[in-house]
C-alpha atoms as a PDB file:
ATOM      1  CA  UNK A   1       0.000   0.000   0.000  1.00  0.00           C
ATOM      2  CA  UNK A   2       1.693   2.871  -0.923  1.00  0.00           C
ATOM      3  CA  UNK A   3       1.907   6.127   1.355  1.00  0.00           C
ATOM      4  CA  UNK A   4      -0.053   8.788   1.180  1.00  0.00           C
ATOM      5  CA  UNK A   5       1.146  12.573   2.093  1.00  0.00           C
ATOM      6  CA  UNK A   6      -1.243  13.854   4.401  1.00  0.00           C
ATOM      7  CA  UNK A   7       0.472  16.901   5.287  1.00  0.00           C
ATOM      8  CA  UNK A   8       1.369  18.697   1.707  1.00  0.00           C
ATOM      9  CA  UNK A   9      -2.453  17.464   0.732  1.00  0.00           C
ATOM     10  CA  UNK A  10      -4.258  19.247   3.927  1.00  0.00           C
ATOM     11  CA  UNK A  11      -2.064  22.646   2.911  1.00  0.00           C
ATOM     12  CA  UNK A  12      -3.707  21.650  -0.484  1.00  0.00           C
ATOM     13  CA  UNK A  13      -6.921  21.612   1.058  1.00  0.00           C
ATOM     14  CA  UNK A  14      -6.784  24.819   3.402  1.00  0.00           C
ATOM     15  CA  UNK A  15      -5.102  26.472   0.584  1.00  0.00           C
ATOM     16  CA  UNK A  16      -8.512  25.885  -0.956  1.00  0.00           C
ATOM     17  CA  UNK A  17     -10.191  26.690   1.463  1.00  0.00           C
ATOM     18  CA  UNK A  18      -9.037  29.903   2.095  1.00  0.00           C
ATOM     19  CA  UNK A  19      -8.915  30.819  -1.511  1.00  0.00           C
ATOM     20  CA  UNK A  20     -12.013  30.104  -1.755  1.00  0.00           C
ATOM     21  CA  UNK A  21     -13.179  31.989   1.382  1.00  0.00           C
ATOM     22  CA  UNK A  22     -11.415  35.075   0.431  1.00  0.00           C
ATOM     23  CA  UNK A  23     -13.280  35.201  -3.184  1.00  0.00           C
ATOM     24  CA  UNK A  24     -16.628  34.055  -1.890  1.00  0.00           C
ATOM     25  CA  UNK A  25     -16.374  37.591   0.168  1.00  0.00           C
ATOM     26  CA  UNK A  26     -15.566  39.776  -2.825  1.00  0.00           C
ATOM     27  CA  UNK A  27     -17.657  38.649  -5.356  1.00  0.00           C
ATOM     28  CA  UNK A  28     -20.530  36.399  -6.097  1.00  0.00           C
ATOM     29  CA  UNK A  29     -20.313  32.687  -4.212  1.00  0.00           C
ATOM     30  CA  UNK A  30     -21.993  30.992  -8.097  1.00  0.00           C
ATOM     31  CA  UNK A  31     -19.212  33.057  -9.704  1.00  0.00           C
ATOM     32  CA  UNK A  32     -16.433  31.652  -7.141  1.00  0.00           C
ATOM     33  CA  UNK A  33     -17.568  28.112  -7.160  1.00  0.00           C
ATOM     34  CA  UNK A  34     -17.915  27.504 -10.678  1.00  0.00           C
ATOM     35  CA  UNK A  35     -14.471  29.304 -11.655  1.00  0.00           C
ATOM     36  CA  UNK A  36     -12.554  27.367  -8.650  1.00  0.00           C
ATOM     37  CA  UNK A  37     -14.057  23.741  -9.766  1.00  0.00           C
ATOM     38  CA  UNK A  38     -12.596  25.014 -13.550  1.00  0.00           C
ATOM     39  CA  UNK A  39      -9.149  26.010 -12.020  1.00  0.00           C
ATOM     40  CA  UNK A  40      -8.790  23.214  -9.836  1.00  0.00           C
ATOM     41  CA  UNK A  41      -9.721  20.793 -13.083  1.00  0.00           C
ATOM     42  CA  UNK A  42      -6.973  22.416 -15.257  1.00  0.00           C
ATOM     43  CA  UNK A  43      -4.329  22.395 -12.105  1.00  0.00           C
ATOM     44  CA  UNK A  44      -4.676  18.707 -11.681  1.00  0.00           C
ATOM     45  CA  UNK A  45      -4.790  18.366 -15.191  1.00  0.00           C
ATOM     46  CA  UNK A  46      -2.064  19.965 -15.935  1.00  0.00           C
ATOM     47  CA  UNK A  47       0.509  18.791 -13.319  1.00  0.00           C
ATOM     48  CA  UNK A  48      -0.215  15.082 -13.998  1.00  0.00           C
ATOM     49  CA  UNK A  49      -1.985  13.690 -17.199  1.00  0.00           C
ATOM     50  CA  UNK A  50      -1.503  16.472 -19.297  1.00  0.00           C
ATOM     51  CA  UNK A  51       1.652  17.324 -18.779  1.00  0.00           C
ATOM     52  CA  UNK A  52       3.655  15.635 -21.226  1.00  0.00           C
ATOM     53  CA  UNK A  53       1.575  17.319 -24.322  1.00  0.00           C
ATOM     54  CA  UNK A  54       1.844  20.598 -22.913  1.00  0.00           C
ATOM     55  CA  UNK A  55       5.233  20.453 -22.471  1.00  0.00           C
ATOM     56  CA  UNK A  56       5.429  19.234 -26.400  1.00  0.00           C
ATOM     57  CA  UNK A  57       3.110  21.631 -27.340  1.00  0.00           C
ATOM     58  CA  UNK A  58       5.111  24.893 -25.293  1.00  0.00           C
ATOM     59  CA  UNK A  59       8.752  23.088 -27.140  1.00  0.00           C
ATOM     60  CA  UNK A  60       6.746  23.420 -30.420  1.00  0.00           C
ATOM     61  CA  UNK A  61       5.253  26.872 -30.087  1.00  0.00           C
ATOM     62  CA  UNK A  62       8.810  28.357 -28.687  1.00  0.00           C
ATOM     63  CA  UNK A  63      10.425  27.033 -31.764  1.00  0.00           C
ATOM     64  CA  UNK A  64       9.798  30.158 -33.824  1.00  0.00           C
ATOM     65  CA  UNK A  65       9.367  33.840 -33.576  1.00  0.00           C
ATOM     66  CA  UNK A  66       5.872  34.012 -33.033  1.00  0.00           C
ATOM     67  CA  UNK A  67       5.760  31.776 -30.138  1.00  0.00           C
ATOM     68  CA  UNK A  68       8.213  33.658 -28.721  1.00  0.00           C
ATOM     69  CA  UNK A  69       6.816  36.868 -29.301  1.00  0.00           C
ATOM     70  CA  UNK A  70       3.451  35.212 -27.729  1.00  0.00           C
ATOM     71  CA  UNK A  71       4.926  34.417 -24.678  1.00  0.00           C
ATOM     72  CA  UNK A  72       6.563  37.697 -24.404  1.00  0.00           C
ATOM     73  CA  UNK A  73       3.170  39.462 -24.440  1.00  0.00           C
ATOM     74  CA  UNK A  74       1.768  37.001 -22.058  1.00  0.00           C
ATOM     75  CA  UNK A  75       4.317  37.576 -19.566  1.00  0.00           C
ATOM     76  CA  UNK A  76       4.525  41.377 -20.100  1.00  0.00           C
ATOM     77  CA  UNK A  77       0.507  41.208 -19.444  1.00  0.00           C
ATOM     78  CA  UNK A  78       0.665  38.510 -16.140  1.00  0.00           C
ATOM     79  CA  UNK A  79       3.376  40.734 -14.591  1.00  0.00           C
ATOM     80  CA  UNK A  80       1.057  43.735 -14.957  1.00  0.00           C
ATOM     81  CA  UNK A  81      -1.902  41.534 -13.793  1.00  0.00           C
ATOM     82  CA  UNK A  82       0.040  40.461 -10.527  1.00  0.00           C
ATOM     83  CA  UNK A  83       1.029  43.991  -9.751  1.00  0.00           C
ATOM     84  CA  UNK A  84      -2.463  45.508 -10.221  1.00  0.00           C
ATOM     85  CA  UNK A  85      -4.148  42.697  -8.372  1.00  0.00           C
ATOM     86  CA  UNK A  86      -1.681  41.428  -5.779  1.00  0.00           C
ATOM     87  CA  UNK A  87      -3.846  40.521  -2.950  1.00  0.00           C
ATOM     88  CA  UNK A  88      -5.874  38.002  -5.043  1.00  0.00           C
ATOM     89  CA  UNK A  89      -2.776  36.833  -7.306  1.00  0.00           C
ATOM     90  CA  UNK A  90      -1.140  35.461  -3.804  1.00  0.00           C
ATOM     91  CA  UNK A  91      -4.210  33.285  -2.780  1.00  0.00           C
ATOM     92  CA  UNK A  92      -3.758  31.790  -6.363  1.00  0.00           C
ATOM     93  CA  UNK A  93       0.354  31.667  -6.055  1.00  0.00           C
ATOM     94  CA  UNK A  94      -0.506  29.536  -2.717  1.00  0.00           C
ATOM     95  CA  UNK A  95      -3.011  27.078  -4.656  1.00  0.00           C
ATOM     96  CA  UNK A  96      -0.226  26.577  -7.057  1.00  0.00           C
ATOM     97  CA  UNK A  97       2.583  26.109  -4.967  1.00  0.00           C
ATOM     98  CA  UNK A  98       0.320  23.532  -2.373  1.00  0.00           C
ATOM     99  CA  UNK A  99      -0.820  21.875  -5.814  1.00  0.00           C
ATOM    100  CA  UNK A 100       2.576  21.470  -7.052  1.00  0.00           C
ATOM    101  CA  UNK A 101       3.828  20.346  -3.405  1.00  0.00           C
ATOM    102  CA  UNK A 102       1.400  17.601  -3.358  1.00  0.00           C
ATOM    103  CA  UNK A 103       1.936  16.610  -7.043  1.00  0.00           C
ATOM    104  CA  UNK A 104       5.388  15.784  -5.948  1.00  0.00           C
ATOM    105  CA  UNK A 105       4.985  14.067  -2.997  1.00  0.00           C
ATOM    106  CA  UNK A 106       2.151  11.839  -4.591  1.00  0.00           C
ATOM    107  CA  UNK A 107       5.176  11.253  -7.595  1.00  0.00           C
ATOM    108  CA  UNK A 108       7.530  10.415  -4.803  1.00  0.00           C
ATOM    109  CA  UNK A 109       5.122   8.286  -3.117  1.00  0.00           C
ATOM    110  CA  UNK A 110       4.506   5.972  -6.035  1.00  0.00           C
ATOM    111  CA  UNK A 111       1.459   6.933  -7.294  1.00  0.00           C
ATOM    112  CA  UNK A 112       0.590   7.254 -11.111  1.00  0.00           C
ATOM    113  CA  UNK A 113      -0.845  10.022 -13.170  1.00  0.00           C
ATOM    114  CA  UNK A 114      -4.371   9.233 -13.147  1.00  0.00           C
ATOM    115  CA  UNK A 115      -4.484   8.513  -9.178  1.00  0.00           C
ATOM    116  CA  UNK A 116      -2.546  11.504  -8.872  1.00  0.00           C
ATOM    117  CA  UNK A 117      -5.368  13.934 -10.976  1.00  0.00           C
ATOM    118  CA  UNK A 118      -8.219  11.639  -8.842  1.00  0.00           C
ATOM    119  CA  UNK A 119      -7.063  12.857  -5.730  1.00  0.00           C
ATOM    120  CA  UNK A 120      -5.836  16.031  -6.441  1.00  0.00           C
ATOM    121  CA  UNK A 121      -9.045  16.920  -7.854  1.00  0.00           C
ATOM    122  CA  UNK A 122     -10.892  15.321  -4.973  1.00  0.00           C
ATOM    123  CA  UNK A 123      -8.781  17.196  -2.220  1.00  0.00           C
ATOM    124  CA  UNK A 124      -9.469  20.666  -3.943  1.00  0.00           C
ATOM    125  CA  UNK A 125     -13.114  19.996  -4.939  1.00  0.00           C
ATOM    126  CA  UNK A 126     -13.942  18.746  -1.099  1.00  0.00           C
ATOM    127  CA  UNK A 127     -11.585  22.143   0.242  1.00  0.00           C
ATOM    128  CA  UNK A 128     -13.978  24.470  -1.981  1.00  0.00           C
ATOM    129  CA  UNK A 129     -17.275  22.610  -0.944  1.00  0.00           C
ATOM    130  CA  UNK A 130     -15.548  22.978   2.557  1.00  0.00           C
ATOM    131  CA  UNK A 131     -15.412  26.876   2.045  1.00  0.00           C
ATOM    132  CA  UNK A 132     -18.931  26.837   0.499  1.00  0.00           C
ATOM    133  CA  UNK A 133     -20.637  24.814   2.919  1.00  0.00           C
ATOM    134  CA  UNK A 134     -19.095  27.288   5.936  1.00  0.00           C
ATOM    135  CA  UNK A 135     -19.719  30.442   3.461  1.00  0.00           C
ATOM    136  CA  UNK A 136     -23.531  29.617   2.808  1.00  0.00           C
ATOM    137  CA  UNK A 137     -24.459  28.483   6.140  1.00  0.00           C
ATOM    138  CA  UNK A 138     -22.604  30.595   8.222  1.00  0.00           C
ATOM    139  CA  UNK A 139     -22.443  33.905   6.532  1.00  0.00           C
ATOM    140  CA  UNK A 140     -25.687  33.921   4.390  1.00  0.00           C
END
């Protein structure tokens, strides 16, 4: 039976959970849930099954001017984005780094890339129904 990391997946899950908290109080809870399930989808997806096309796919695109140019722009435009909206860009930065955490430590532990995306998604989807459930029936 292999291992599992409890301790980067519950900073996974309060990472969540206070991401989560923090957007449900600026804007609209429907708004907040649906774009966190979408975000936590594409993470997970991402960092395990995914993650050998994308990588193709960015070693393609960087192969001529264009791509580069792309990327440029992109960046340019996220460092702009993180300066103008700081205090929500950290939340996310935390989500990341807590989903890339446990990514490893499931890859360390043994575990393969589907079972990695089942309970990566499952860990943030029960953190964000976690912050909903306390939102709705606490606050509302």
């Amino acid at each position: 039976m292999k291992r599992v990391p409890w301790v980067s997946l519950t900073l996974l899950f309060t990472a969540y959970i206070t991401c989560s908290w923090f957007l449900y109080r600026t804007t609209q809870p429907w708004i907040v849930g649906a774009g966190m399930v979408s975000f936590a989808i594409i993470q997970a997806s991402l960092l395990t099954t995914f993650s050998k096309g994308f990588r193709t796919f960015l070693n393609k695109w960087l192969q001529s001017d264009l791509g580069y140019f792309s990327m440029v722009l992109l960046g340019a435009i996220s460092i702009a984005f993180i300066l103008v909206w700081y205090h929500t860009f950290e939340y996310a930065l935390v989500v990341i780094g807590t989903e890339v955490l446990s990514r490893i430590d499931l890859q360390v532990a043994g575990f393969n890339n589907w079972q990695a995306l089942a309970i990566l998604f499952f860990v943030s989807i029960l953190g964000l129904a976690t912050s909903w459930a306390t939102y709705y029936f606490l606050i509302e």
